[in-house]
PDB file of N, CA and C in Angstrom:
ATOM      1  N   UNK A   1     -18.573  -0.570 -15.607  1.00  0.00           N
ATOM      2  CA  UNK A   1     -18.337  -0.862 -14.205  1.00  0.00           C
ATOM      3  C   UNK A   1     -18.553   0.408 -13.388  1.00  0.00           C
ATOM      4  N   UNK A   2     -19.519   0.503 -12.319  1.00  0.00           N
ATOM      5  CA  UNK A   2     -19.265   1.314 -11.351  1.00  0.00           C
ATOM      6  C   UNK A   2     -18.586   1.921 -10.841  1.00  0.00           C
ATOM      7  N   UNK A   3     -18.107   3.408 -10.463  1.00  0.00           N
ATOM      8  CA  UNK A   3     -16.834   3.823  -9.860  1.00  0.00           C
ATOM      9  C   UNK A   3     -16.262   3.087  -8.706  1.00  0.00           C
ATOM     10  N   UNK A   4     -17.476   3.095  -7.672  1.00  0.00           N
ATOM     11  CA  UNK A   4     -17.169   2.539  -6.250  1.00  0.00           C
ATOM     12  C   UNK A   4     -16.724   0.992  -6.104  1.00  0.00           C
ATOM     13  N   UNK A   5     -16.971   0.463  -7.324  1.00  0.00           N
ATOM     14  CA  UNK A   5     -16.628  -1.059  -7.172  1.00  0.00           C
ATOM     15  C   UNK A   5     -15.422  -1.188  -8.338  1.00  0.00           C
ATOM     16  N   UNK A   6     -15.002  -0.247  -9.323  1.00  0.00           N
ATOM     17  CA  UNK A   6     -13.606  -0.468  -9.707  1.00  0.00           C
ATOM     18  C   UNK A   6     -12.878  -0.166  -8.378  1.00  0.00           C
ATOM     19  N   UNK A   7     -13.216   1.221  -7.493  1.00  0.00           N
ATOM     20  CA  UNK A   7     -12.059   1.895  -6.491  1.00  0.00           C
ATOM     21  C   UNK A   7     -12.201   0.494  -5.636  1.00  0.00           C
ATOM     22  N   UNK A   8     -12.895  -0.371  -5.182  1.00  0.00           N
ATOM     23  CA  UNK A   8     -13.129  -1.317  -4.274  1.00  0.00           C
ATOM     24  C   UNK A   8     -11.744  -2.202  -4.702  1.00  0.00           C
ATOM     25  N   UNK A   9     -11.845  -2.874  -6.118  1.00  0.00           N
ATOM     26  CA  UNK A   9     -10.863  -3.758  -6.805  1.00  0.00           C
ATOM     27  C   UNK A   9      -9.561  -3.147  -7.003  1.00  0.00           C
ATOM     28  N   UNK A  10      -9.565  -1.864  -6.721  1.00  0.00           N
ATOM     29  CA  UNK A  10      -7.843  -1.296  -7.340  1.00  0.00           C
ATOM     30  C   UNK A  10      -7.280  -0.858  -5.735  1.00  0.00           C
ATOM     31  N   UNK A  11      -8.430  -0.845  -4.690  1.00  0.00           N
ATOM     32  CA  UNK A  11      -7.341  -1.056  -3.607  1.00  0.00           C
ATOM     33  C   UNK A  11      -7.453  -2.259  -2.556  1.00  0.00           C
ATOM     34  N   UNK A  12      -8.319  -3.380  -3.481  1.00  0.00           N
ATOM     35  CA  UNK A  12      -7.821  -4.586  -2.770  1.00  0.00           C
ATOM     36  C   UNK A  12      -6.778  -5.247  -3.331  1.00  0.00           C
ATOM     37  N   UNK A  13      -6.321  -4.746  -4.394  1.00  0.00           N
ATOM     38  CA  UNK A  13      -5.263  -5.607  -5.458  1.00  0.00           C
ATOM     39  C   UNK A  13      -3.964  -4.396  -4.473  1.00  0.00           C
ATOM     40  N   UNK A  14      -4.492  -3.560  -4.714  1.00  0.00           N
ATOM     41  CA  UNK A  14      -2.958  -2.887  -4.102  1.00  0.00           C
ATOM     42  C   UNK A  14      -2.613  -2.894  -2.609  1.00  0.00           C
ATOM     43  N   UNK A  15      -3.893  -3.427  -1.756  1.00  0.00           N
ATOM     44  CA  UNK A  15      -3.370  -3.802  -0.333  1.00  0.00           C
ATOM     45  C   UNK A  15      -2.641  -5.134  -0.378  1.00  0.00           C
ATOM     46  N   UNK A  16      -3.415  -6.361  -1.243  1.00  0.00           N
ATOM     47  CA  UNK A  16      -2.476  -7.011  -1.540  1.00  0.00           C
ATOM     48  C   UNK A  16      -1.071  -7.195  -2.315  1.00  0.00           C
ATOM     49  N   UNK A  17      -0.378  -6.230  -3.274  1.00  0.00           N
ATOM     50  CA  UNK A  17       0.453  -6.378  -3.481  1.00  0.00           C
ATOM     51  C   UNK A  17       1.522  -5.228  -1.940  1.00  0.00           C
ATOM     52  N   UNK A  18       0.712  -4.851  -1.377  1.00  0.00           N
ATOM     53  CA  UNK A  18       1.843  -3.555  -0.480  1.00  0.00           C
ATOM     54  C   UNK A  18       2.193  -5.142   1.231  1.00  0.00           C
ATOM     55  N   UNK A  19       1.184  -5.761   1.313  1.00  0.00           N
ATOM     56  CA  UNK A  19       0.989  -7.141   2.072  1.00  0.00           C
ATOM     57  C   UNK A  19       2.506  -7.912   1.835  1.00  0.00           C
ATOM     58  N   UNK A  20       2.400  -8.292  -0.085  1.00  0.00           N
ATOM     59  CA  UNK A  20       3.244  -9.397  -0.092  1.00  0.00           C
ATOM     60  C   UNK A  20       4.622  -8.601  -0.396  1.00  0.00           C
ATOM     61  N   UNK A  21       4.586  -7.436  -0.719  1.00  0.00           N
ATOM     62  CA  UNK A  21       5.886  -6.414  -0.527  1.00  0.00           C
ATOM     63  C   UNK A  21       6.371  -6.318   0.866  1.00  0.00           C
ATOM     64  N   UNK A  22       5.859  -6.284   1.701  1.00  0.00           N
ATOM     65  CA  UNK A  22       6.575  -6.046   2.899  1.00  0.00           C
ATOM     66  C   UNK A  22       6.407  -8.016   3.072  1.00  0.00           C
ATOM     67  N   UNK A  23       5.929  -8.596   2.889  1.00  0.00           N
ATOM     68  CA  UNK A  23       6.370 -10.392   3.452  1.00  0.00           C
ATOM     69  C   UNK A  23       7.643 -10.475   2.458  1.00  0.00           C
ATOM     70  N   UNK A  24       7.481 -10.211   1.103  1.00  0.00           N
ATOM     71  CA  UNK A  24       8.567 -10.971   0.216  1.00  0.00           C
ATOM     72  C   UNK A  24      10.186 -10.056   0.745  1.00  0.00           C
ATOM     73  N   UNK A  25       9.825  -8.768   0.574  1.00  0.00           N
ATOM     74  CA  UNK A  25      10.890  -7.753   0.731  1.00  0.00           C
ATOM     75  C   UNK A  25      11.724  -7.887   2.288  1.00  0.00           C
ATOM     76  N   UNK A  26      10.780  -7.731   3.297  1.00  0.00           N
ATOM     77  CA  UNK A  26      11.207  -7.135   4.120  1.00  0.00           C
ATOM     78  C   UNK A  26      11.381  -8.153   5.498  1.00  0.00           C
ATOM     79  N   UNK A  27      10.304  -9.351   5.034  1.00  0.00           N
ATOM     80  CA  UNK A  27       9.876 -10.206   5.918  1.00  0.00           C
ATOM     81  C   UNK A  27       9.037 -10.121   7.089  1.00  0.00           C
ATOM     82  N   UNK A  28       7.774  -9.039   6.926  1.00  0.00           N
ATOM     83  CA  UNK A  28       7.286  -8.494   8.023  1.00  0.00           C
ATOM     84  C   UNK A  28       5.728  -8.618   7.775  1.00  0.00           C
ATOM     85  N   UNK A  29       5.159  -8.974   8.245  1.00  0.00           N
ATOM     86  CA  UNK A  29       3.536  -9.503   8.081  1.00  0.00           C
ATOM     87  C   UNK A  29       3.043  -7.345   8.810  1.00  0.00           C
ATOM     88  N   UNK A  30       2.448  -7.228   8.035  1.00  0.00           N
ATOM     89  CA  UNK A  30       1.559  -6.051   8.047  1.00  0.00           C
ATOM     90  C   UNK A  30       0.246  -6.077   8.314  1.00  0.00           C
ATOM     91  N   UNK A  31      -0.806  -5.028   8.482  1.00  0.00           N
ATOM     92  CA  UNK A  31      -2.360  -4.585   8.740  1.00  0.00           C
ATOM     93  C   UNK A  31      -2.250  -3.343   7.855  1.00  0.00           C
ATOM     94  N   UNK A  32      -2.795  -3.517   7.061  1.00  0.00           N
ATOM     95  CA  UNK A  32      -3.733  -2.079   6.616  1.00  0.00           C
ATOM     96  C   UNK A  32      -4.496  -1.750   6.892  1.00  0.00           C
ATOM     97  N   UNK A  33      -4.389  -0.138   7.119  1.00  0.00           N
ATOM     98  CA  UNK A  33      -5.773   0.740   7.849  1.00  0.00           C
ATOM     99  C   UNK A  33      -6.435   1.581   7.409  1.00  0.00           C
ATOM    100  N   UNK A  34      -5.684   1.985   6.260  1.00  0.00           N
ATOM    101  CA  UNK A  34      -6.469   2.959   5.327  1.00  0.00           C
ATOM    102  C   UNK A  34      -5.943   3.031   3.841  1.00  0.00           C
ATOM    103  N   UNK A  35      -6.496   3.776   3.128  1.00  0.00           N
ATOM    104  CA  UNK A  35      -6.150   4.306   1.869  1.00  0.00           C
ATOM    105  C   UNK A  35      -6.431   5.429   1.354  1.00  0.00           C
ATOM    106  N   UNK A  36      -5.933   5.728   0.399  1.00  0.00           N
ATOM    107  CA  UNK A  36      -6.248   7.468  -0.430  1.00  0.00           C
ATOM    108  C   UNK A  36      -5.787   7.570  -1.528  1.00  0.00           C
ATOM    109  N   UNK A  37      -7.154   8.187  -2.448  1.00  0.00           N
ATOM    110  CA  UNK A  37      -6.613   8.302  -3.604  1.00  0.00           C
ATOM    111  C   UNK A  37      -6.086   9.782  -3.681  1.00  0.00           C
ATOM    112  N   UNK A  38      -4.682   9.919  -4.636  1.00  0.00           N
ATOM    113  CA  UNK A  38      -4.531  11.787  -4.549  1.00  0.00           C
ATOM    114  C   UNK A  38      -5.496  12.334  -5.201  1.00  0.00           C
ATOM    115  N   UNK A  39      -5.594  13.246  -5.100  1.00  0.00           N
ATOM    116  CA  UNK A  39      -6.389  14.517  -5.532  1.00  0.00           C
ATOM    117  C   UNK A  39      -6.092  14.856  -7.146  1.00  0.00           C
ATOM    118  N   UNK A  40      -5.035  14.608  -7.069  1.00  0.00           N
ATOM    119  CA  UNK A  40      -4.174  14.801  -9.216  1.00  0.00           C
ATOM    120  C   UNK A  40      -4.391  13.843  -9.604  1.00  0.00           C
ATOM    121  N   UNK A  41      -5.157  12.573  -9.283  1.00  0.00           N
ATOM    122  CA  UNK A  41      -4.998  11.342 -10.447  1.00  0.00           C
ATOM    123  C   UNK A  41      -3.584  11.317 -11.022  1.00  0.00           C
ATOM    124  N   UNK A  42      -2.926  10.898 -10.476  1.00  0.00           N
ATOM    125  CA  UNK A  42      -1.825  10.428 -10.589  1.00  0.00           C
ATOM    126  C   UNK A  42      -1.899   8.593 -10.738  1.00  0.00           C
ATOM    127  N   UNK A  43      -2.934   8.103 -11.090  1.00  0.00           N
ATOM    128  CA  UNK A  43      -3.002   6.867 -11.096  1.00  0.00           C
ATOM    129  C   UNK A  43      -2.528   5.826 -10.184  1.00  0.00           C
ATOM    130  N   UNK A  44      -2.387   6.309  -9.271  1.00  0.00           N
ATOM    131  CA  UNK A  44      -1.777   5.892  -8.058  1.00  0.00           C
ATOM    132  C   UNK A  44      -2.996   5.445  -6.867  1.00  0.00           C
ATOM    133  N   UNK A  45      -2.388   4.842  -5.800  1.00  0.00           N
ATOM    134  CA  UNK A  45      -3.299   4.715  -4.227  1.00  0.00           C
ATOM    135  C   UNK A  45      -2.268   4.922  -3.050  1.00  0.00           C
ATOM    136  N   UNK A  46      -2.713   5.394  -2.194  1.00  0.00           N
ATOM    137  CA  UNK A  46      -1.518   5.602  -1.188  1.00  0.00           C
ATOM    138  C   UNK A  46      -2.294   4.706   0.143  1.00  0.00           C
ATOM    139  N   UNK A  47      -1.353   3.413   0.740  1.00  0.00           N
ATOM    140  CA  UNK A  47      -1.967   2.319   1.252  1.00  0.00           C
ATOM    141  C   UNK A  47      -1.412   2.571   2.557  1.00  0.00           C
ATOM    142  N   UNK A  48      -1.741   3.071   3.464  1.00  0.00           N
ATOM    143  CA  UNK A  48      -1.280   2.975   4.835  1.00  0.00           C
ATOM    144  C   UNK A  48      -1.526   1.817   6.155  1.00  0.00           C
ATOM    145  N   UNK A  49      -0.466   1.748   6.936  1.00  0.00           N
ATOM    146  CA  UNK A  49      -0.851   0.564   7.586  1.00  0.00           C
ATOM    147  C   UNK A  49       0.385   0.796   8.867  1.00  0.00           C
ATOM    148  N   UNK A  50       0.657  -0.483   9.431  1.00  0.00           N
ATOM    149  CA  UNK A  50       1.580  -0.498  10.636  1.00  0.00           C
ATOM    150  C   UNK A  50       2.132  -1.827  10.555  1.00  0.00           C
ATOM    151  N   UNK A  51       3.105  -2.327  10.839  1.00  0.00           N
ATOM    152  CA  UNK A  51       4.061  -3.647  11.323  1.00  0.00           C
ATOM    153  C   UNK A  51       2.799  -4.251  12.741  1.00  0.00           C
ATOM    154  N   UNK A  52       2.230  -5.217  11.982  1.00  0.00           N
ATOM    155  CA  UNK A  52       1.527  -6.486  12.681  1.00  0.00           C
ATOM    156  C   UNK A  52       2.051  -6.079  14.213  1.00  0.00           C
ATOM    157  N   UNK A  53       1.332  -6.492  15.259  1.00  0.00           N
ATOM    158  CA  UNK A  53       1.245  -6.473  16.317  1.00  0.00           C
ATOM    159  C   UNK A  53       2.661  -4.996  17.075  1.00  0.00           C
ATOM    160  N   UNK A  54       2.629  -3.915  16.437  1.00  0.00           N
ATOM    161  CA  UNK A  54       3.269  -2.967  16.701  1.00  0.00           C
ATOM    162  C   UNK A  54       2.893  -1.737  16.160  1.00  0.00           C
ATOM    163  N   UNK A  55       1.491  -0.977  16.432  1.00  0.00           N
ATOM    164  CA  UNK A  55       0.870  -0.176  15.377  1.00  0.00           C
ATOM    165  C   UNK A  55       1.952   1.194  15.849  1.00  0.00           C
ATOM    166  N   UNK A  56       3.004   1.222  16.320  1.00  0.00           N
ATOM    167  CA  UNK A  56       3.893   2.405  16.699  1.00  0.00           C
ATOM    168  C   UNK A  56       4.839   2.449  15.373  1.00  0.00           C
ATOM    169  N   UNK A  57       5.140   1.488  14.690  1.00  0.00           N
ATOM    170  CA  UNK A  57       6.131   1.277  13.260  1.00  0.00           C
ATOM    171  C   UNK A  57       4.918   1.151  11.872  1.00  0.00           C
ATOM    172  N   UNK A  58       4.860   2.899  11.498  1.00  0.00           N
ATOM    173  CA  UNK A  58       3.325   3.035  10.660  1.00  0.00           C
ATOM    174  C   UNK A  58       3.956   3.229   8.960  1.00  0.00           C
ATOM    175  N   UNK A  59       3.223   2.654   8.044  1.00  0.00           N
ATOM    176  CA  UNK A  59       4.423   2.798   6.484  1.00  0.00           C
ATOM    177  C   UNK A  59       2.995   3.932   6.020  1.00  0.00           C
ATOM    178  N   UNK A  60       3.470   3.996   5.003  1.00  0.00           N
ATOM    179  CA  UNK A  60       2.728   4.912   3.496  1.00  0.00           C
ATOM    180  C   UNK A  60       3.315   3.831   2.232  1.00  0.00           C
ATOM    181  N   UNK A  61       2.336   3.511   1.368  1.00  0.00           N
ATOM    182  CA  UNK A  61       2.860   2.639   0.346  1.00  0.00           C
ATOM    183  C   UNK A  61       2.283   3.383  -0.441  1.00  0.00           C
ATOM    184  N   UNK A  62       3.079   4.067  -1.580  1.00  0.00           N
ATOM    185  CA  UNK A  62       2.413   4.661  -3.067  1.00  0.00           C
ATOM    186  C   UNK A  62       2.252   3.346  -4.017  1.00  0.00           C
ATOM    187  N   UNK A  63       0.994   2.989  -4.417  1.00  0.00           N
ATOM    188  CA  UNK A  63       1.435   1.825  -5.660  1.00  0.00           C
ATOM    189  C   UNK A  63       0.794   2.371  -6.807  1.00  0.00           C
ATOM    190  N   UNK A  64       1.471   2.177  -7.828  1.00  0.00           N
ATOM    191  CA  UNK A  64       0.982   2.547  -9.163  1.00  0.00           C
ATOM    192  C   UNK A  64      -0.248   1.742 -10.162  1.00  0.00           C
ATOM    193  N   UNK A  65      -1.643   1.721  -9.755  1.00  0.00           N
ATOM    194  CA  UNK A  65      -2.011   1.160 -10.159  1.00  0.00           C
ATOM    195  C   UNK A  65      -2.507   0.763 -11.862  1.00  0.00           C
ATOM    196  N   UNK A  66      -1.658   1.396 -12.000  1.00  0.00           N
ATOM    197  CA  UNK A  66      -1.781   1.947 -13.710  1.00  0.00           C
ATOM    198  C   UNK A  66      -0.422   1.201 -14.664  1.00  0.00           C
ATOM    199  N   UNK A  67       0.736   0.803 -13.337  1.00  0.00           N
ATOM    200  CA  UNK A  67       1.470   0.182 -14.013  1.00  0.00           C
ATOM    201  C   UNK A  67       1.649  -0.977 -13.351  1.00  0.00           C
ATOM    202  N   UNK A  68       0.863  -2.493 -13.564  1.00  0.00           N
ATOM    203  CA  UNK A  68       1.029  -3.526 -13.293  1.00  0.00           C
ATOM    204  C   UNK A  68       0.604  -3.309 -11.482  1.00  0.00           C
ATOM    205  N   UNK A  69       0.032  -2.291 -10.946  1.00  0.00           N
ATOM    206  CA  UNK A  69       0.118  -2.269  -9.108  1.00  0.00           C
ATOM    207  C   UNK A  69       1.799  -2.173  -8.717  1.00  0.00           C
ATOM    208  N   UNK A  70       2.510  -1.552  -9.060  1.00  0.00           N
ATOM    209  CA  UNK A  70       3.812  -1.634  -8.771  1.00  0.00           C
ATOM    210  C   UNK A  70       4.205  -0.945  -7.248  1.00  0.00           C
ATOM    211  N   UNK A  71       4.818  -1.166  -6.439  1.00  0.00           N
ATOM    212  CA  UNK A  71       5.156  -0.272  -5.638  1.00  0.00           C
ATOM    213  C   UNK A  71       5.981   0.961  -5.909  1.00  0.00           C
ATOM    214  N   UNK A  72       5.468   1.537  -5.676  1.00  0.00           N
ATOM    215  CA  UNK A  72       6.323   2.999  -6.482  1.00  0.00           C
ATOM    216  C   UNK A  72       7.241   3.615  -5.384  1.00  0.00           C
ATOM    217  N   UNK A  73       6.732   3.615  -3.997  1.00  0.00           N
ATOM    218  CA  UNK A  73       7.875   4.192  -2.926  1.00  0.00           C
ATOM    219  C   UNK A  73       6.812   3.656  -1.519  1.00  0.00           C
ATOM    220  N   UNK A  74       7.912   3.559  -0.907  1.00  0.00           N
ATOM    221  CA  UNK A  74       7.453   3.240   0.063  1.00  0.00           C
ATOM    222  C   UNK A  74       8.150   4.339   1.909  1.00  0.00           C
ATOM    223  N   UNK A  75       7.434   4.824   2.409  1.00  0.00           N
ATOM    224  CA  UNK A  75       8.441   5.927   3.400  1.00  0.00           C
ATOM    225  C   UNK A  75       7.480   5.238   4.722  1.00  0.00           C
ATOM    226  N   UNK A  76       8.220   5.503   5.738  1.00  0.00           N
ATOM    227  CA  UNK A  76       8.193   4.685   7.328  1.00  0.00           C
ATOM    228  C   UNK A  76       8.649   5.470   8.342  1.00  0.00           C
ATOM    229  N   UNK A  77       8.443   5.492   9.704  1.00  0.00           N
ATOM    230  CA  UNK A  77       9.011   5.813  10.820  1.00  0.00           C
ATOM    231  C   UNK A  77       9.761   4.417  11.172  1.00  0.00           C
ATOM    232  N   UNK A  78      10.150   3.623  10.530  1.00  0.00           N
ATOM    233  CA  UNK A  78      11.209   2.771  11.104  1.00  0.00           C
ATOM    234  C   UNK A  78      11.963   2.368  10.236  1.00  0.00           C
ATOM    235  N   UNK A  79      13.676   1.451  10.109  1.00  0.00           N
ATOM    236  CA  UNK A  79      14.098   1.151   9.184  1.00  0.00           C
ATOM    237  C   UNK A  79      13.701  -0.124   8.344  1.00  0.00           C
ATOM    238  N   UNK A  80      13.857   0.109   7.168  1.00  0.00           N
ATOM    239  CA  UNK A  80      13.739  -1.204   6.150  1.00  0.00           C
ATOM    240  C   UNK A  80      15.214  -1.945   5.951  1.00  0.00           C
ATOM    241  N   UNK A  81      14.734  -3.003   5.611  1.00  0.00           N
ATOM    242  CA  UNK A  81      16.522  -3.913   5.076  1.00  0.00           C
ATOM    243  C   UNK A  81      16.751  -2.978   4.019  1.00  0.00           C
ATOM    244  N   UNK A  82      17.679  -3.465   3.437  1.00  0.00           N
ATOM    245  CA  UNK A  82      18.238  -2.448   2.032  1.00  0.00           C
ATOM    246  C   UNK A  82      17.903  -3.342   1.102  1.00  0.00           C
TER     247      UNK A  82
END
């Protein structure tokens, strides 16, 4: 497989799981706007985005794509439920 078309599949699987993390978790329909892989291969993607029709409330989603796409942390300028 191609590099550019595995990286294509490992951050459409992880925009969709950071999507149904903030619907299932938090109850908040999201937009993603970007992504990044780190620099250490850390097996990871870092999925950035904003709260649907409020691009002023912006997240960072680390997901682990190495273990099942897991969300690994998630940090915000606004609060989450607990």
């Amino acid at each position: 497989m191609q590099e550019n078309n595995k990286e294509k599949q490992i951050v459409d699987k992880a925009t969709e799981k950071t999507i149904n993390y903030f619907k299932e978790k938090q109850n908040l329909d999201v937009t993603i706007t970007d992504y990044r892989f780190p620099s250490n291969d850390l097996e990871s993607v870092f999925i950035t985005g904003h709260i649907k029709d409020d691009e002023s409330k912006e997240f960072t989603a680390t997901i682990d794509y190495n273990n099942n796409y897991n969300v690994g942390s998630v940090s915000t300028n606004f609060s989450l439920k607990k």
